[in-house]
Protein backbone atom coordinates (compact mmCIF):
# COMPACT_ATOMS: atom_id res chain seq x y z
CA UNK A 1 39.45 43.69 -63.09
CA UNK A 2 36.20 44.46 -64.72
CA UNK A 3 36.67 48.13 -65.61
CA UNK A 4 33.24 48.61 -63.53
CA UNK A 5 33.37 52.65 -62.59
CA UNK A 6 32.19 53.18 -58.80
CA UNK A 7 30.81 56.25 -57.47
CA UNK A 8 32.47 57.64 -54.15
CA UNK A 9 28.48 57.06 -52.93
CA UNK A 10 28.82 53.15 -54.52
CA UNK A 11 31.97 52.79 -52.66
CA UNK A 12 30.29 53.54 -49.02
CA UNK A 13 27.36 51.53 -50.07
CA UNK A 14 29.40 48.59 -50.95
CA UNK A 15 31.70 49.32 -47.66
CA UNK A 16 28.40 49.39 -45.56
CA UNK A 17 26.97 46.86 -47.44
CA UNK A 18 29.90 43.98 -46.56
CA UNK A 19 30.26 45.38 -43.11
CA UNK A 20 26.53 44.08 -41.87
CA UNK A 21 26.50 41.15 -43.81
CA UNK A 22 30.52 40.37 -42.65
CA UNK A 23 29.91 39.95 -38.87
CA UNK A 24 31.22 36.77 -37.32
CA UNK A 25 32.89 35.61 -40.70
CA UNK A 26 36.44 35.80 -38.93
CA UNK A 27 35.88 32.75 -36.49
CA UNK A 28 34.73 30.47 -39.38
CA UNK A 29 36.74 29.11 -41.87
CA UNK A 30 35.99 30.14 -45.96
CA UNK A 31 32.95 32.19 -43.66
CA UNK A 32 34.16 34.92 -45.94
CA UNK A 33 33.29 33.41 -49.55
CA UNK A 34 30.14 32.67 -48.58
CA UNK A 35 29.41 36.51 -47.42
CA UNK A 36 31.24 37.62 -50.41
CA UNK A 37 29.06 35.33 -52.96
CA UNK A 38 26.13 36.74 -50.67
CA UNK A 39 27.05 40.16 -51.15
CA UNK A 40 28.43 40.61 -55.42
CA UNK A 41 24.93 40.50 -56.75
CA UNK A 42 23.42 43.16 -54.27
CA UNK A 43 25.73 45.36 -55.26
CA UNK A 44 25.88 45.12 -58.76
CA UNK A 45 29.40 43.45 -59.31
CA UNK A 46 29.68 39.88 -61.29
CA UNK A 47 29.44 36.97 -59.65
CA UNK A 48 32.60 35.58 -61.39
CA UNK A 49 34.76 38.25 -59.63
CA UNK A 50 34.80 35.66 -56.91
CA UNK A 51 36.81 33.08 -58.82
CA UNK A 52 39.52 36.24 -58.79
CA UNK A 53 39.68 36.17 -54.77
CA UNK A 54 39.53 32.06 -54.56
CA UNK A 55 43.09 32.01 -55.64
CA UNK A 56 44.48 34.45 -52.70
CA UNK A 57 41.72 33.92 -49.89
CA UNK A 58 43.23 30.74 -48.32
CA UNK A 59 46.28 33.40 -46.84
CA UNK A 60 44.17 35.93 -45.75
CA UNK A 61 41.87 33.06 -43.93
CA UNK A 62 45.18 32.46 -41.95
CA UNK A 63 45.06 36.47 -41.08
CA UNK A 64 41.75 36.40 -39.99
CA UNK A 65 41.38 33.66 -38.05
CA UNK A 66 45.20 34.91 -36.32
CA UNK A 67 43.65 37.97 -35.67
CA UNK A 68 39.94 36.64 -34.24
CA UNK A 69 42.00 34.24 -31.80
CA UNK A 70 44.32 36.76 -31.00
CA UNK A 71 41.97 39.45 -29.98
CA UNK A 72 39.56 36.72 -27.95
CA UNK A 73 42.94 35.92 -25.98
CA UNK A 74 43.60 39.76 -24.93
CA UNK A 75 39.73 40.17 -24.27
CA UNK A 76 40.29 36.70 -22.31
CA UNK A 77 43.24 38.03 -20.60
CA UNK A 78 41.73 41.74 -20.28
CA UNK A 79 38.98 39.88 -17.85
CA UNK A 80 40.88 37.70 -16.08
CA UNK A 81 43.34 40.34 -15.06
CA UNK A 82 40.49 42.67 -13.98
CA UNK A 83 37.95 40.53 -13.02
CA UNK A 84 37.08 40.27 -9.74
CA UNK A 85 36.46 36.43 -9.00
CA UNK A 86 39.76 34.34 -7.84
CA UNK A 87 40.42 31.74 -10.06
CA UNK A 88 40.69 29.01 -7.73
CA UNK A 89 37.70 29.96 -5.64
CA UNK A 90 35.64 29.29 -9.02
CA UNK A 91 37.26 26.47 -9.57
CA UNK A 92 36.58 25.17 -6.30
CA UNK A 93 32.47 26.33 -6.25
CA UNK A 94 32.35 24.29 -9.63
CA UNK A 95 33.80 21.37 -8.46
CA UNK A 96 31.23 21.66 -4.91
CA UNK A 97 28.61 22.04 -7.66
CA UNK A 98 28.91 19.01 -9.92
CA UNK A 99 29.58 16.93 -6.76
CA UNK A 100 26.57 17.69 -5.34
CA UNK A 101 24.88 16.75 -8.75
């Protein structure tokens, strides 16, 4: 949108870049503005080119948050499944344990 030329070596940098400064953006909501009006200035893009992704972040909010609660519910489910404490049994201990509290 701003006819800025990027080197192949830019590119990684700016891919490296947003990947360290993007962790843990998926579980909060608009998390991803913030990294992105973090990260423009340190690699040499406008700050304006945010106003551009404003207008289409909202759906792709929606995709990342989907896709953080999705993959917590198959790790979630992953443990359970293999885990080897019985449900109930914890249940149980816990419920011993706040009694005797």
């Amino acid at each position: 949108a701003y006819n800025i030329e990027m080197t192949f070596s830019h590119q990684i940098m700016v891919l490296l870049t947003l990947l360290v400064i993007s962790k843990g953006t998926a579980g909060v909501a608009r998390g991803s503005l913030v990294v992105l009006a973090a990260g423009l200035p340190m690699i040499g893009l406008p700050e304006a080119g945010l106003l551009l992704i404003l207008a289409v972040d909202p759906v792709l909010d929606m995709g990342r948050t989907a896709t953080n609660v999705f993959g917590c519910g198959v790790a979630t489910a992953v443990i359970g499944r293999h885990g080897n404490a019985d449900p109930i049994e914890t249940a149980n201990d816990t419920e011993k344990s706040l009694q005797a509290v």
